[in-house]
N, C-alpha and C. Protein backbone atom coordinates (compact mmCIF):
# COMPACT_ATOMS: atom_id res chain seq x y z
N UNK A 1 5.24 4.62 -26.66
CA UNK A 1 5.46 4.65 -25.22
C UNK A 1 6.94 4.45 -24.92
N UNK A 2 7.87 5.26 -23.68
CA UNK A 2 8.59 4.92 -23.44
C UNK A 2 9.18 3.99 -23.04
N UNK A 3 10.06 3.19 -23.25
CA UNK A 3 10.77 1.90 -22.62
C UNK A 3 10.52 2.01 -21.13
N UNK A 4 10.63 0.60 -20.59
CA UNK A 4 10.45 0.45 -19.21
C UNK A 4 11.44 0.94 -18.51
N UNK A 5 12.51 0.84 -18.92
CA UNK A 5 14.13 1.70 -18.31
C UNK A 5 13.91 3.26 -17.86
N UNK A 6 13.74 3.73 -19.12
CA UNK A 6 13.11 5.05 -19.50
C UNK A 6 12.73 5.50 -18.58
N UNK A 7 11.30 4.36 -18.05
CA UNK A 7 10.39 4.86 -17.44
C UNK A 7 10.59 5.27 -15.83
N UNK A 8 11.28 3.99 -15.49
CA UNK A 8 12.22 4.19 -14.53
C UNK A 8 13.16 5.41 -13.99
N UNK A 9 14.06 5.61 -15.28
CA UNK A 9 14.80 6.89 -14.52
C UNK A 9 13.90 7.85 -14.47
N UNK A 10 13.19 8.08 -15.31
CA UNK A 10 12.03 9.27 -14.96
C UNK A 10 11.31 9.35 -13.54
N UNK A 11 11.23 8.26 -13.42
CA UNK A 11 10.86 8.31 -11.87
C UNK A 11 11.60 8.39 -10.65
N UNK A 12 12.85 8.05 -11.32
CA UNK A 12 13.89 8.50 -10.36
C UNK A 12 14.52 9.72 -10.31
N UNK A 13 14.54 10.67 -11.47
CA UNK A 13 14.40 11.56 -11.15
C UNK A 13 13.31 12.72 -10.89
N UNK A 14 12.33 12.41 -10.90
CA UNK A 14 10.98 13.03 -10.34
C UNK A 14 11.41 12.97 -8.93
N UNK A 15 11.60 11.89 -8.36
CA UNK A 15 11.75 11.55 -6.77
C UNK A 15 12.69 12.53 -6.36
N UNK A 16 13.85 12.07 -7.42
CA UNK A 16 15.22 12.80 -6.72
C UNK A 16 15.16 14.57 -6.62
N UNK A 17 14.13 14.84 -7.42
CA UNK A 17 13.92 16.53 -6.84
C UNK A 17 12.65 16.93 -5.71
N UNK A 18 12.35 15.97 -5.18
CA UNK A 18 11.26 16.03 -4.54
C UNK A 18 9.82 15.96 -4.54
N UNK A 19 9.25 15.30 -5.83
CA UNK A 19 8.22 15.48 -6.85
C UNK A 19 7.75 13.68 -6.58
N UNK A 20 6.39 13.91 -5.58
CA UNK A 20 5.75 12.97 -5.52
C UNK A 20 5.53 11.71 -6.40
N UNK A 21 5.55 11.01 -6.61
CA UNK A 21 5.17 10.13 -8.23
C UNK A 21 4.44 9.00 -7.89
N UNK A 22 3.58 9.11 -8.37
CA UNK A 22 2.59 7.71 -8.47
C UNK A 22 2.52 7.42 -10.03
N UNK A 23 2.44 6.17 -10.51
CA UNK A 23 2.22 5.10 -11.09
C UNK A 23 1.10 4.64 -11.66
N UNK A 24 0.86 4.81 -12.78
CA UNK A 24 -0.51 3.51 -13.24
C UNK A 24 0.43 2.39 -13.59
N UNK A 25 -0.12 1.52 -13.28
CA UNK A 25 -0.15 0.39 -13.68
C UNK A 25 -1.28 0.09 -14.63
N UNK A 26 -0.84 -0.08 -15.75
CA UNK A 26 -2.18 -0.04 -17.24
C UNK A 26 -1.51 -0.39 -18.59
N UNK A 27 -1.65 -1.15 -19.19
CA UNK A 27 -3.18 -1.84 -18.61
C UNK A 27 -2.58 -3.31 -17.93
N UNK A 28 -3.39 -3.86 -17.41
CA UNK A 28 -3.03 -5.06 -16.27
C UNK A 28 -4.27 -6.31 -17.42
N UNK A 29 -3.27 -7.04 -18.28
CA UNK A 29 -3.54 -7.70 -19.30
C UNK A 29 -3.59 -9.10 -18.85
N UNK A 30 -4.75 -9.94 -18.63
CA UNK A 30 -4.74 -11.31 -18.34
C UNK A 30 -3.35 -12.19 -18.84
N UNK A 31 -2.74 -12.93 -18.29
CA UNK A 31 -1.51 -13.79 -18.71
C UNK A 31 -0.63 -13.09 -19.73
N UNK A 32 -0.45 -11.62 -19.56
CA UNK A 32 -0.02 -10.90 -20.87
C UNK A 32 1.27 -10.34 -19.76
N UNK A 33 0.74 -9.20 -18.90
CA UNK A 33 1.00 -8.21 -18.21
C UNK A 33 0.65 -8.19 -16.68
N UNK A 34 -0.10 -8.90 -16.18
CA UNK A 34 -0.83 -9.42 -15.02
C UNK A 34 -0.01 -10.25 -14.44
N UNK A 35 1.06 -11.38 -15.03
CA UNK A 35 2.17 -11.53 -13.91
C UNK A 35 3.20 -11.31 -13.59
N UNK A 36 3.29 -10.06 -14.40
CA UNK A 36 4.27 -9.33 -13.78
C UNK A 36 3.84 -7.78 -12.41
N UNK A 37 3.09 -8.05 -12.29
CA UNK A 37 2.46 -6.72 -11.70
C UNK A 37 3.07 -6.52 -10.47
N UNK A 38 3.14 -7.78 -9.47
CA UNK A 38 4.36 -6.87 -8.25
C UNK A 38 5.45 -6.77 -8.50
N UNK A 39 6.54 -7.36 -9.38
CA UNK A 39 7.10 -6.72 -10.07
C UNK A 39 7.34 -5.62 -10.89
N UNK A 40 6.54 -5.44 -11.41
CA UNK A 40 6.02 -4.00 -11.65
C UNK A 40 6.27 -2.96 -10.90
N UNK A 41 5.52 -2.92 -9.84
CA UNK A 41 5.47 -2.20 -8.81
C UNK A 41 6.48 -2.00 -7.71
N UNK A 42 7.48 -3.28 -7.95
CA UNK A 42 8.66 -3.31 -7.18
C UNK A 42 9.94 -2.45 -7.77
N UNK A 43 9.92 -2.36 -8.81
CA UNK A 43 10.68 -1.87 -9.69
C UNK A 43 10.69 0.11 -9.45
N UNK A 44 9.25 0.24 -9.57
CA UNK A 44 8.16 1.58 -9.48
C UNK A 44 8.79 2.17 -8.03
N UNK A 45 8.75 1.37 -6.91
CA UNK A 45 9.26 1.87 -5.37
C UNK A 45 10.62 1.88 -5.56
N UNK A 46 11.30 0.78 -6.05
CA UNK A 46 12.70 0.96 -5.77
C UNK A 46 13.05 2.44 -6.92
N UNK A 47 12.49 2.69 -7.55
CA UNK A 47 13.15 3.83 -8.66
C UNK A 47 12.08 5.10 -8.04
N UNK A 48 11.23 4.99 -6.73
CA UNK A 48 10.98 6.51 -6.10
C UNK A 48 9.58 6.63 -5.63
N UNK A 49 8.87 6.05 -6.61
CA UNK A 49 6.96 5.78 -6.91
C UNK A 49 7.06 6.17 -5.52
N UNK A 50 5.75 6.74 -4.70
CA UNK A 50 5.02 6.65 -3.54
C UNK A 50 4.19 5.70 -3.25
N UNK A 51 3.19 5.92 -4.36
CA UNK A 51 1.81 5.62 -4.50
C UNK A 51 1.85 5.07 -6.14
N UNK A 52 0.84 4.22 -5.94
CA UNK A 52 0.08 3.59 -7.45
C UNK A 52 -1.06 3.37 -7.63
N UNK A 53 -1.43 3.59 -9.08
CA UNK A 53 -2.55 2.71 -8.83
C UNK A 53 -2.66 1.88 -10.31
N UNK A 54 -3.85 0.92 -10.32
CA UNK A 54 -3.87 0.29 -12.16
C UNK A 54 -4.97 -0.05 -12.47
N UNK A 55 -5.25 -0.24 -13.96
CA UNK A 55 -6.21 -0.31 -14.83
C UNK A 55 -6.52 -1.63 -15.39
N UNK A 56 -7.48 -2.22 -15.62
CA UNK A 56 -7.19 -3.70 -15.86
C UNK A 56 -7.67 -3.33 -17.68
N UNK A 57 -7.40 -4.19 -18.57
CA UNK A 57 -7.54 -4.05 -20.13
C UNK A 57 -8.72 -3.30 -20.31
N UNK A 58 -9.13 -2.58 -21.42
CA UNK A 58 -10.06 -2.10 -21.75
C UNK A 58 -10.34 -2.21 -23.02
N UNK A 59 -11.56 -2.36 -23.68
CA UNK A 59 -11.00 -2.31 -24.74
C UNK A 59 -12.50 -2.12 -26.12
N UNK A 60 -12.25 -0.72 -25.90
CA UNK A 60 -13.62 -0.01 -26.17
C UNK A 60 -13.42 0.28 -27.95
N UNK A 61 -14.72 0.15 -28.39
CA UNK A 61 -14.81 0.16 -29.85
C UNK A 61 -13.87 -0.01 -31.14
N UNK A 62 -12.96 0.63 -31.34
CA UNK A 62 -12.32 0.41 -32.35
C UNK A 62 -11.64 -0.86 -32.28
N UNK A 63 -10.98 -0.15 -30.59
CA UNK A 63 -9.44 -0.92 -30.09
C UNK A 63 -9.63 -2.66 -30.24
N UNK A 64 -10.77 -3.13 -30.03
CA UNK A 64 -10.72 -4.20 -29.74
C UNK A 64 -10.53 -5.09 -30.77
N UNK A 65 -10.80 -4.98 -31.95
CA UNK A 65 -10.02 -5.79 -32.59
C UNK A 65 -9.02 -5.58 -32.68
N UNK A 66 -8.19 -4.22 -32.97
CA UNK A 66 -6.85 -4.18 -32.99
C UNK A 66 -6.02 -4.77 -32.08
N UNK A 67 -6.93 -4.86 -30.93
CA UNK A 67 -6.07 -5.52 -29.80
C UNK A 67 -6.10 -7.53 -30.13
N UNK A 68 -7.24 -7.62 -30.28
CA UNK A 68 -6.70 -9.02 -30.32
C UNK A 68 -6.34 -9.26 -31.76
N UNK A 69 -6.28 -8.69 -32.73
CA UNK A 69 -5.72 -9.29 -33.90
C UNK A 69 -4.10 -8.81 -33.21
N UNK A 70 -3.63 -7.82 -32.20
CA UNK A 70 -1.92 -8.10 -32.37
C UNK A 70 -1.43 -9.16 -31.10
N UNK A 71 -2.53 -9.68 -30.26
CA UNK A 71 -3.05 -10.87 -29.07
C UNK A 71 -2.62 -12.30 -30.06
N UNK A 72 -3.08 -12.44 -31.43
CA UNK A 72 -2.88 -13.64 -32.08
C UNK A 72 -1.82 -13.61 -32.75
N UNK A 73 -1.22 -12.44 -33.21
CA UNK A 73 0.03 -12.25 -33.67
C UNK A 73 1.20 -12.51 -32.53
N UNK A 74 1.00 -11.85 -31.25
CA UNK A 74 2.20 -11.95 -30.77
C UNK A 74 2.05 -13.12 -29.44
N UNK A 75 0.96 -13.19 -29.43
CA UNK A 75 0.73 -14.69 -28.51
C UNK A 75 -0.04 -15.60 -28.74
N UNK A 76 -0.33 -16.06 -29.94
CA UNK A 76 -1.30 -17.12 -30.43
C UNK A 76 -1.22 -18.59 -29.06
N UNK A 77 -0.52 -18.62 -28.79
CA UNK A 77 -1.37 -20.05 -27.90
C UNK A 77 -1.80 -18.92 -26.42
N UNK A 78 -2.09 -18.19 -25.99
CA UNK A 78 -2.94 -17.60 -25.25
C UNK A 78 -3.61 -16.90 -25.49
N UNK A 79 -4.14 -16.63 -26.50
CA UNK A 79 -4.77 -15.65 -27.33
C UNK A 79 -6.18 -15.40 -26.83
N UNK A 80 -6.82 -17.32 -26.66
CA UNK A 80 -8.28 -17.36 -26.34
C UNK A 80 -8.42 -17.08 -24.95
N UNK A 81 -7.24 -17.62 -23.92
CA UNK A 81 -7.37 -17.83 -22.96
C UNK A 81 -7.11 -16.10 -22.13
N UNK A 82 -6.52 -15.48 -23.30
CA UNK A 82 -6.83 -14.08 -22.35
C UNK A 82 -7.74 -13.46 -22.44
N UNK A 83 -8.51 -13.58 -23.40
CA UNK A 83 -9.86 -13.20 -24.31
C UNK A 83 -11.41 -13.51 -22.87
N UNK A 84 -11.36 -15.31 -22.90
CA UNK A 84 -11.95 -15.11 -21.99
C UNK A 84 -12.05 -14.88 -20.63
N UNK A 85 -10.89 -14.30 -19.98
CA UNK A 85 -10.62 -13.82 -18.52
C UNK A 85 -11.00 -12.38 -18.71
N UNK A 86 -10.75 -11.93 -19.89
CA UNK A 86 -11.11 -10.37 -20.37
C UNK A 86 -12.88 -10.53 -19.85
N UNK A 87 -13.36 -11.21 -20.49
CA UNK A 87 -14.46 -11.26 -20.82
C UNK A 87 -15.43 -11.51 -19.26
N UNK A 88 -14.31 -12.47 -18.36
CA UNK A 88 -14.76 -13.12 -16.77
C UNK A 88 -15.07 -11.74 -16.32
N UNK A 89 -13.91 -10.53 -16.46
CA UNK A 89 -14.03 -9.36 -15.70
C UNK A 89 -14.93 -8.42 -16.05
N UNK A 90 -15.58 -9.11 -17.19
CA UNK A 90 -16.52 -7.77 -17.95
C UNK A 90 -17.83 -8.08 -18.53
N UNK A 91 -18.27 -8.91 -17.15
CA UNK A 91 -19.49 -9.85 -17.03
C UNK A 91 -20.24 -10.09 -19.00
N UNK A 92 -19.42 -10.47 -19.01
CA UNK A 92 -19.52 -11.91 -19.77
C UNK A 92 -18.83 -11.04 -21.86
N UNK A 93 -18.78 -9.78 -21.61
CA UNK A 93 -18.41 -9.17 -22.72
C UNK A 93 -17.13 -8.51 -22.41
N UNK A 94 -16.66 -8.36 -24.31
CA UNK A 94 -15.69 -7.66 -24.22
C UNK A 94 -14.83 -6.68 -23.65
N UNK A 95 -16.18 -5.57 -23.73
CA UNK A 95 -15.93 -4.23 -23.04
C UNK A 95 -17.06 -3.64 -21.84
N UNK A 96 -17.00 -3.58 -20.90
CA UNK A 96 -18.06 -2.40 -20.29
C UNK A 96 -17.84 -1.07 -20.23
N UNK A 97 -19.05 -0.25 -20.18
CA UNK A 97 -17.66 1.27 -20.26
C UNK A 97 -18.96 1.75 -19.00
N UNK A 98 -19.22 0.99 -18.11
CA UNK A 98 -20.10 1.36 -16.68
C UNK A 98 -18.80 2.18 -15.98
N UNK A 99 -18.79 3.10 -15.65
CA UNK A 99 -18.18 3.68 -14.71
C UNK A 99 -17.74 3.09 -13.78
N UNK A 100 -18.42 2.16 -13.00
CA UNK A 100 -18.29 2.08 -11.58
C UNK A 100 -17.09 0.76 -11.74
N UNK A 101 -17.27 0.17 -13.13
CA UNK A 101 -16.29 -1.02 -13.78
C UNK A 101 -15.45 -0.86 -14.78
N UNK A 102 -15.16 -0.20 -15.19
CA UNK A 102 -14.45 -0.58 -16.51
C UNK A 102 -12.86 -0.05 -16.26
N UNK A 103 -12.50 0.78 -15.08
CA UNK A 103 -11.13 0.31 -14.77
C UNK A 103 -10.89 -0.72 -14.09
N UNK A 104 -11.37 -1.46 -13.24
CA UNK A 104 -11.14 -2.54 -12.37
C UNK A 104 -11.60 -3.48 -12.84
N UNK A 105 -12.91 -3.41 -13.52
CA UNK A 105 -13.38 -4.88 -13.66
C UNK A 105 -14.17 -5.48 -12.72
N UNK A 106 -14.99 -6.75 -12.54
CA UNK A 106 -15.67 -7.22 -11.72
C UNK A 106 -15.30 -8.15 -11.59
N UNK A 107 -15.84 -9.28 -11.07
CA UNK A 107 -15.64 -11.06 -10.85
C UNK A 107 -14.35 -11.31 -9.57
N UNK A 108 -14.48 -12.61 -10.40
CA UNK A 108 -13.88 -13.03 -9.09
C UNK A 108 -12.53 -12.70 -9.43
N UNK A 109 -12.16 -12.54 -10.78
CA UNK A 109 -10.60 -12.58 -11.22
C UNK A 109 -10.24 -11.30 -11.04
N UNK A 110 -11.44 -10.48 -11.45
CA UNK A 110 -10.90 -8.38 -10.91
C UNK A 110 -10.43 -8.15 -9.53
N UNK A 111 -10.92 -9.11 -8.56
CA UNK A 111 -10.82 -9.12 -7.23
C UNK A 111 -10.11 -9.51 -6.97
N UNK A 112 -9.48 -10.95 -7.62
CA UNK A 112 -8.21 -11.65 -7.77
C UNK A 112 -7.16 -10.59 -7.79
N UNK A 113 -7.02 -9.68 -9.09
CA UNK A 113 -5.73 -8.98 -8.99
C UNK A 113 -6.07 -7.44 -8.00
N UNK A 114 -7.45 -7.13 -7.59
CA UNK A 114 -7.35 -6.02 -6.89
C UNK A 114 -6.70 -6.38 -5.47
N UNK A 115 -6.68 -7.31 -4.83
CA UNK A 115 -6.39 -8.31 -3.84
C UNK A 115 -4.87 -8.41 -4.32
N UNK A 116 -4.59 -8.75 -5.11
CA UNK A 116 -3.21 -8.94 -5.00
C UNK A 116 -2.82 -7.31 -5.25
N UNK A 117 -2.36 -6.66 -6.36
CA UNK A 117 -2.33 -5.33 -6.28
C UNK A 117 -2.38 -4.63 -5.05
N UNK A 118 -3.40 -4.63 -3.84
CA UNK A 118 -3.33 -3.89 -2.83
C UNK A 118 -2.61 -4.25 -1.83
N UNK A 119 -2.33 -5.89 -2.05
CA UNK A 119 -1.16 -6.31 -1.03
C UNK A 119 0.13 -5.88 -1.13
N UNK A 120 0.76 -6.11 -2.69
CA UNK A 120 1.67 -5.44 -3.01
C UNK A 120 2.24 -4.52 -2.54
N UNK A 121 0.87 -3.14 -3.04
CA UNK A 121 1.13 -1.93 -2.35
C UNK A 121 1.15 -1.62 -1.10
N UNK A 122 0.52 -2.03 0.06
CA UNK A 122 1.15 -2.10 1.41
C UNK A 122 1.92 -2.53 1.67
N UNK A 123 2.73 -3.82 1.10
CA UNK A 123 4.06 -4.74 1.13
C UNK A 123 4.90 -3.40 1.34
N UNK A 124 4.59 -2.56 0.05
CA UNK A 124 6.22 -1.48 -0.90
C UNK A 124 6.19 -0.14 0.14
N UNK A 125 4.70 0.17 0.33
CA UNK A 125 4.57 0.79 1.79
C UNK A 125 4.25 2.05 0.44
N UNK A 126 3.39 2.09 -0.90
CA UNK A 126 2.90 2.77 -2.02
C UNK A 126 1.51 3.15 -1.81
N UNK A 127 0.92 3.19 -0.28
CA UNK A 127 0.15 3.33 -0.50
C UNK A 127 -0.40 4.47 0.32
N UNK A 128 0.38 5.41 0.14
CA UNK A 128 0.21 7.07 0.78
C UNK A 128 0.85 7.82 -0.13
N UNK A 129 1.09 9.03 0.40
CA UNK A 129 1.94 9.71 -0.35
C UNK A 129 3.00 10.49 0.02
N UNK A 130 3.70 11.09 -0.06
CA UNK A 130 4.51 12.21 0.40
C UNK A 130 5.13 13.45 0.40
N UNK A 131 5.93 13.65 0.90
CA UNK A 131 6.35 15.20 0.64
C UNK A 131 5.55 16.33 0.73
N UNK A 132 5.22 17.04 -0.28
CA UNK A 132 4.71 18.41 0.28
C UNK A 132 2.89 18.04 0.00
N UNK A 133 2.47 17.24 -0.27
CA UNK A 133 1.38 16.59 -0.55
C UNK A 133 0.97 15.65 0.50
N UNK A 134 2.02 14.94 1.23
CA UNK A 134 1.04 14.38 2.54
C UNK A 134 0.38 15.27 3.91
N UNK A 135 0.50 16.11 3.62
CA UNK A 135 -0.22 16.66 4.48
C UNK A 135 -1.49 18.12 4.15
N UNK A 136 -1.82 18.10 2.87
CA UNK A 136 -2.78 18.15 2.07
C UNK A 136 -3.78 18.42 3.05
N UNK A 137 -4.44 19.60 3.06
CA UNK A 137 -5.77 19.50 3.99
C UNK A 137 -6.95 19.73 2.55
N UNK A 138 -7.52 19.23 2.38
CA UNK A 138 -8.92 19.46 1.79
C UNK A 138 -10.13 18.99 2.53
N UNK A 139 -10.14 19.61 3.42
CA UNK A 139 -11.54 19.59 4.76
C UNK A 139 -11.93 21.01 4.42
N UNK A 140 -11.40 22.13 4.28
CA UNK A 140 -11.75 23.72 3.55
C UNK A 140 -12.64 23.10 2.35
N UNK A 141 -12.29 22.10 1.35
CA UNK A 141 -12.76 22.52 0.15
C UNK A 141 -14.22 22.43 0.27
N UNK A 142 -15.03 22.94 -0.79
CA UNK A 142 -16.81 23.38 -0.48
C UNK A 142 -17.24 23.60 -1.94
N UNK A 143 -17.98 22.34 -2.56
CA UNK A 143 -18.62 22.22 -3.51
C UNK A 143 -19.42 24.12 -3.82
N UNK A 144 -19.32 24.69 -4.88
CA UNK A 144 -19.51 26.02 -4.91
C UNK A 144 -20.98 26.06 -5.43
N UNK A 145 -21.64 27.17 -4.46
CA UNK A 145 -23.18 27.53 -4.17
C UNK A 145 -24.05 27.28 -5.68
N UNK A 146 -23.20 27.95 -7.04
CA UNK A 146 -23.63 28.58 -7.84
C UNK A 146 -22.44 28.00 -9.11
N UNK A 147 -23.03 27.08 -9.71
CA UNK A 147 -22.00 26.65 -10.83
C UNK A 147 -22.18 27.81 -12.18
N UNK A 148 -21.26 28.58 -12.68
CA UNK A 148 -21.66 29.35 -13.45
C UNK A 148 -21.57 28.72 -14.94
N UNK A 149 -22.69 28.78 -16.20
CA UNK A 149 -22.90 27.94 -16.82
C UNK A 149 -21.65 28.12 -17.86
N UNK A 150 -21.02 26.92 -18.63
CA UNK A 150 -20.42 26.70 -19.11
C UNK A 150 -20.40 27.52 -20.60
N UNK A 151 -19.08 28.03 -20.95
CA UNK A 151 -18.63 28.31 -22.07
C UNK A 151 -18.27 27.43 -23.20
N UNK A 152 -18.74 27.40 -24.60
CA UNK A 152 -17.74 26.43 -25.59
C UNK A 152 -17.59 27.22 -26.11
N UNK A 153 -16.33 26.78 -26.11
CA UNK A 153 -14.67 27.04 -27.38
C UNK A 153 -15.10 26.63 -28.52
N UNK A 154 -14.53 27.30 -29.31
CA UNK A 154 -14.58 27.43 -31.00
C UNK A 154 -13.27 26.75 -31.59
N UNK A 155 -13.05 25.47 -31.25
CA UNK A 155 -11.75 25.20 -32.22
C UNK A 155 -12.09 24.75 -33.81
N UNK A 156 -11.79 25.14 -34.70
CA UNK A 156 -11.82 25.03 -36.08
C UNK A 156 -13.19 25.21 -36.58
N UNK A 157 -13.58 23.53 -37.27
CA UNK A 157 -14.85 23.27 -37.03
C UNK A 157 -15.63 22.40 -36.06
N UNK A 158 -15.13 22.13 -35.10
CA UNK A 158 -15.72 21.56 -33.92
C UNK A 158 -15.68 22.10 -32.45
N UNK A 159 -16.84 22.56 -32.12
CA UNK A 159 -17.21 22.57 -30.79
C UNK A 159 -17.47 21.70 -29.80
N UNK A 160 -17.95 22.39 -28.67
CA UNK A 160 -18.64 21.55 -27.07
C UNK A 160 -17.80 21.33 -26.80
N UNK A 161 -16.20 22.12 -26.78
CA UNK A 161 -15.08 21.93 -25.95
C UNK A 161 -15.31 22.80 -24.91
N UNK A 162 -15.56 22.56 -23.04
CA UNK A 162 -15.84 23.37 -22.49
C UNK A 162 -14.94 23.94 -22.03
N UNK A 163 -14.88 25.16 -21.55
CA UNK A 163 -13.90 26.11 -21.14
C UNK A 163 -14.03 26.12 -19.50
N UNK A 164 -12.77 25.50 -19.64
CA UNK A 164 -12.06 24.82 -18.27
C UNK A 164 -11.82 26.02 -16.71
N UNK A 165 -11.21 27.52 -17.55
CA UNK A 165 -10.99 28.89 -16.69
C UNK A 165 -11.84 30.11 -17.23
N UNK A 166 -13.15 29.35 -17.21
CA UNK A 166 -13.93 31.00 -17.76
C UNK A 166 -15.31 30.40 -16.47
């Protein structure tokens, strides 16, 4: 991943040609990454951002040990304590991969930073958009009568890649 600097001028120059830019914020890591987040985001407006939005940890099958075995490496005295706030947001386990949760999270602590996060973003004034995109009409658009059934692609030896323009 690019440096945070990096990341910055990129967004400053996205802005500076007229090119909308929104932001994830991701992942939003209990006592890791989580207090820095309006900061984050302050940084994000002053270098162009419009709009944002963020992801709170995830941390689905493989990842999860990898993640906390480099959690005890590079922060052993918070190690447990981010583990179980992970766990507050993801009623009572590691990972959920429920749709309706597993970017935000639940509890009282997901609400905690969605609550802060959305204040933020009205603070920075990130929470619209602009340029040739704020005024966007999709009131025309119309779920289509007749979905025509899907094609798979043949890459190598693996299929059920669906074909996105057929």
């Amino acid at each position: 991943a690019a440096a945070p600097a990096r990341r910055l001028r990129t967004i400053r120059a996205l802005a500076d040609a007229g090119i909308p830019v929104r932001v994830s914020v991701s992942p939003v890591i209990p006592f890791v990454t989580e207090p820095e987040l309006e900061r984050v985001l302050e940084a994000a407006r002053g270098a162009g951002a419009v709009s944002a939005d963020y992801v709170v940890l995830r941390l689905p099958w493989e990842v999860n040990p990898l993640f906390q075995q480099w959690l005890e490496a590079h922060f052993p005295e918070r190690a447990a304590r981010v583990m179980n706030r992970v766990r507050d947001m993801r009623g009572g386990k590691d990972y959920d991969s429920d749709f309706s949760k597993r970017m935000q999270g639940e509890g009282v602590w997901a609400d905690l930073i969605r609550q802060r996060f959305v204040k933020a973003v009205d603070r920075l004034g990130m929470n619209r958009t602009s340029g040739r995109f704020a005024e966007l009409d999709t009131s025309q658009f119309r779920k289509p009568q007749v979905v025509p059934p899907a094609k798979l692609k043949q890459c190598g030896n693996a299929t059920g890649q669906l074909d996105l323009f057929s």
